[in-house]
C-alpha atoms as a PDB file:
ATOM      1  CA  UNK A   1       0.000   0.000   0.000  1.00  0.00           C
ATOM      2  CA  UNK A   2       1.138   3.256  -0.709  1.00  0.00           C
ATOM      3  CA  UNK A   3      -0.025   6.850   0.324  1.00  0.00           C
ATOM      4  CA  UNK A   4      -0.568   9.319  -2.594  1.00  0.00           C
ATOM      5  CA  UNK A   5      -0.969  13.056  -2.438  1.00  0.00           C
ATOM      6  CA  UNK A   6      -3.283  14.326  -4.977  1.00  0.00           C
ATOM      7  CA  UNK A   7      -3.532  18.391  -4.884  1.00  0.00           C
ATOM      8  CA  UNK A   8      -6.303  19.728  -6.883  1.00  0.00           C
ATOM      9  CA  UNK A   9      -5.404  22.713  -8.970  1.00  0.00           C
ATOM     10  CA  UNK A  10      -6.932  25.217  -6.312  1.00  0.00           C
ATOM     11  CA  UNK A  11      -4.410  23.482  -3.951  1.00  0.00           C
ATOM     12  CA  UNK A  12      -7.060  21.494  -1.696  1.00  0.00           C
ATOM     13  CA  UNK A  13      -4.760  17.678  -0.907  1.00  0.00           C
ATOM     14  CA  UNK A  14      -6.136  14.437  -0.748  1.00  0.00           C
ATOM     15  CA  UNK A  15      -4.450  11.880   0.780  1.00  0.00           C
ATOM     16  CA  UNK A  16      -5.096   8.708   0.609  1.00  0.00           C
ATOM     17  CA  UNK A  17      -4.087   4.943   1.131  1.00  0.00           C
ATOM     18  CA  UNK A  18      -3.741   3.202  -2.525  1.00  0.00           C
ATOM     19  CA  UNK A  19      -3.339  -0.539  -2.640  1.00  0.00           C
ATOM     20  CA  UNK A  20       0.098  -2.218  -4.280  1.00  0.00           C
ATOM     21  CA  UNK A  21      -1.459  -3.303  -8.142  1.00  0.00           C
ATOM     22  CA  UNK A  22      -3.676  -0.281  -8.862  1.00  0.00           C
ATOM     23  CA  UNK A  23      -2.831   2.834 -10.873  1.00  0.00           C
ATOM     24  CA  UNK A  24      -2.780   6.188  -9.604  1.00  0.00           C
ATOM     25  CA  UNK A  25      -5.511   6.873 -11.737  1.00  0.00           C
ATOM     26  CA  UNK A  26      -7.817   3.910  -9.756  1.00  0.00           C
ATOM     27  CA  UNK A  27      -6.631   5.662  -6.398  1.00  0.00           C
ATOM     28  CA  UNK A  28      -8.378   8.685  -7.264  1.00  0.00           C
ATOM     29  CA  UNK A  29     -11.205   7.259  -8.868  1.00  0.00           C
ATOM     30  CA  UNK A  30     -12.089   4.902  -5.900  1.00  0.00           C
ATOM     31  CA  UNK A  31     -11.406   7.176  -3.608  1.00  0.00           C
ATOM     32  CA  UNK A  32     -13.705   9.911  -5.139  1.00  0.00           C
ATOM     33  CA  UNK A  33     -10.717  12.913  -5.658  1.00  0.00           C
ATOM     34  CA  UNK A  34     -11.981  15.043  -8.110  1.00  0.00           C
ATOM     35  CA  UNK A  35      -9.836  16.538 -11.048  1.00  0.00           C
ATOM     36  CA  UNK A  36      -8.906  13.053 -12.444  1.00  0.00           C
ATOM     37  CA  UNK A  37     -11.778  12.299 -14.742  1.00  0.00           C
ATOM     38  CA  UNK A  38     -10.716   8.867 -16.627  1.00  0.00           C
ATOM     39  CA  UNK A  39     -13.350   8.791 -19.328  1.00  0.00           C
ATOM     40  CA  UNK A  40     -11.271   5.820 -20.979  1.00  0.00           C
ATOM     41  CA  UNK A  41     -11.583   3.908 -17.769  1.00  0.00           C
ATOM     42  CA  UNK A  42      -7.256   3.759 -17.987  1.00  0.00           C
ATOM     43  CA  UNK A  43      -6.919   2.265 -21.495  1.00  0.00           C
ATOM     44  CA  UNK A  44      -4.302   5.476 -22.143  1.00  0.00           C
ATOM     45  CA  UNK A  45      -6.483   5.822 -25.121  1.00  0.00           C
ATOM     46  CA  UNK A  46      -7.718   8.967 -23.610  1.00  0.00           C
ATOM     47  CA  UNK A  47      -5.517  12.379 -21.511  1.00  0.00           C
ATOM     48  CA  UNK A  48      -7.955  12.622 -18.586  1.00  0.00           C
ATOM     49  CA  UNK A  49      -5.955  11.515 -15.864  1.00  0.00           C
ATOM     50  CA  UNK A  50      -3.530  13.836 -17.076  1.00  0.00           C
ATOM     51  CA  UNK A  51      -1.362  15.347 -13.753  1.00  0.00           C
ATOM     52  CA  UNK A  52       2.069  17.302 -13.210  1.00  0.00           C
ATOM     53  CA  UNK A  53       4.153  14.810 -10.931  1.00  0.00           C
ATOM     54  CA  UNK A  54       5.843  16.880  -8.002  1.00  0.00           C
ATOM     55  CA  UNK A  55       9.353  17.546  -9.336  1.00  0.00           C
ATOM     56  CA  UNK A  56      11.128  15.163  -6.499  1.00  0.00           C
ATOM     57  CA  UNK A  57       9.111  12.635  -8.167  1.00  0.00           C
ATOM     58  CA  UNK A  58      10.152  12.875 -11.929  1.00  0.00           C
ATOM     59  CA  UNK A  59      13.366  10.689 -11.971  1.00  0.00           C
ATOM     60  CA  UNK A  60      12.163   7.789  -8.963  1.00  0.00           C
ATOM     61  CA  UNK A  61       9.071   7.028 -11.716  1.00  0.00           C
ATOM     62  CA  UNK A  62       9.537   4.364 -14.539  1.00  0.00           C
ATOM     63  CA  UNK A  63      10.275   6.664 -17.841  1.00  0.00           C
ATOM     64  CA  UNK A  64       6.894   7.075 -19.912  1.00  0.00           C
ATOM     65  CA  UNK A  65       5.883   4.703 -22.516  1.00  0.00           C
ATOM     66  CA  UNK A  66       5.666   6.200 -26.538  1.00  0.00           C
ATOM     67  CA  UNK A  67       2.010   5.841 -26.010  1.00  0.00           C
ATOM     68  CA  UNK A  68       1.692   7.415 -23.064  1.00  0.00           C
ATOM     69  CA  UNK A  69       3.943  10.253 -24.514  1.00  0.00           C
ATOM     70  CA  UNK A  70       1.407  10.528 -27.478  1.00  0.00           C
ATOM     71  CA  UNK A  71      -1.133  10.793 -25.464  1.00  0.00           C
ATOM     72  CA  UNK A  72       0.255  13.840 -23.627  1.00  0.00           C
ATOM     73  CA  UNK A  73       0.174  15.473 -27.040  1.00  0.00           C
ATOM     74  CA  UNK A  74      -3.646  15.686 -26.014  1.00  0.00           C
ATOM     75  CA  UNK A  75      -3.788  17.107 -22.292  1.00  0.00           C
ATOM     76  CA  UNK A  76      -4.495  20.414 -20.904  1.00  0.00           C
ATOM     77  CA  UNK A  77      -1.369  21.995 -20.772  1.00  0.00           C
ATOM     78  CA  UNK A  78       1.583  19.713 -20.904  1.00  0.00           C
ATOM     79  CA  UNK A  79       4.800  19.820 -18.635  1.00  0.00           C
ATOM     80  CA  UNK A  80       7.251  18.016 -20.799  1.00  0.00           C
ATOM     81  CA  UNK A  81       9.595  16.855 -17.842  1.00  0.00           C
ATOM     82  CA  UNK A  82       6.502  17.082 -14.902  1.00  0.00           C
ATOM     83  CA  UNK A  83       3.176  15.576 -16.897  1.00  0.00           C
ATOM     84  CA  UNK A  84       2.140  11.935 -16.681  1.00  0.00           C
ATOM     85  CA  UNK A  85      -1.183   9.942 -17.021  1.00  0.00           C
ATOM     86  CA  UNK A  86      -2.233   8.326 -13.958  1.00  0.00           C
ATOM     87  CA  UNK A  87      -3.311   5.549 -15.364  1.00  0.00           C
ATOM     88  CA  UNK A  88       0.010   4.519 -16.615  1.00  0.00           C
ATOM     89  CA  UNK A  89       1.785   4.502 -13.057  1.00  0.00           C
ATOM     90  CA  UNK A  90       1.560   1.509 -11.038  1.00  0.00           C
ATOM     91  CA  UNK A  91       0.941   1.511  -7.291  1.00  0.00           C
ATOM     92  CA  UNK A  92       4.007  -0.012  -5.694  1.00  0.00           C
ATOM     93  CA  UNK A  93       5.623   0.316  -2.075  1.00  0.00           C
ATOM     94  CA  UNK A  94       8.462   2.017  -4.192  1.00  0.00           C
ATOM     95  CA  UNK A  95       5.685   5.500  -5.139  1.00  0.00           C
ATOM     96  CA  UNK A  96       4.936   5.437  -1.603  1.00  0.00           C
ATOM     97  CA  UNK A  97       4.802   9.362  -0.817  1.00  0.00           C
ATOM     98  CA  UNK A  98       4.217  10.362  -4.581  1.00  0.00           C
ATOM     99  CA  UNK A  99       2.470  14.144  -4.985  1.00  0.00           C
ATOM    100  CA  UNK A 100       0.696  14.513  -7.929  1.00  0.00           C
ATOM    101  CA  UNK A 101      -0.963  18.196  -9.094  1.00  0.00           C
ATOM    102  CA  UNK A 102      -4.046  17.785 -11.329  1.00  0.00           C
ATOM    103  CA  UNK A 103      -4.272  20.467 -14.214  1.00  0.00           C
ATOM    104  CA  UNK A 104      -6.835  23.629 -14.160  1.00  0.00           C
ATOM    105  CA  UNK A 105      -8.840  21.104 -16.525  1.00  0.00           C
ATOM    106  CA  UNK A 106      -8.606  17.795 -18.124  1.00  0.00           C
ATOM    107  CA  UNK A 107      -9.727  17.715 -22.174  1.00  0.00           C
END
């Protein structure tokens, strides 16, 4: 289990307890944060979950995929060192601590 920060983009934090196997992205979703829409239910076929990943955070995540990169091409506002889709990071012990920043808006 890990515990993720989420921080709205008026700065409001969540924090919250997300099980080892799940995405970021599920984390929010089941635990009703709000930013962090996920219309493609985590398929990366969509930039919904798009967030900016605190920078401490950048180099301890696994590098993103080409698709996930694509998909970026899409989001609200791109960081192109800080922006990730949550539903292409897995929940391990090793992101326990992770802050994520969602965008003013998802498209």
């Amino acid at each position: 289990m890990a515990k993720i920060t989420y921080i709205e983009h008026g700065g409001k934090e969540h924090v919250v307890d997300v099980a080892n196997g799940l995405t970021v992205m599920e984390g929010a979703r089941d635990n009703g944060i709000p930013g962090i829409e996920a219309d493609c239910g985590g398929a990366c076929a969509c930039s919904t979950c798009h967030v900016y990943v605190h920078p401490e955070w950048v180099e301890r995540l696994p590098v993103k995929d080409d698709m996930e990169t694509d998909m970026l091409d899409f989001a609200y506002e791109p960081d192109e060192t800080r922006s990730r889709l949550t539903c292409q990071i897995k929940v391990t012990d090793a992101v326990d601590g992770l802050v994520v920043q969602m965008p003013e808006k998802q498209i």
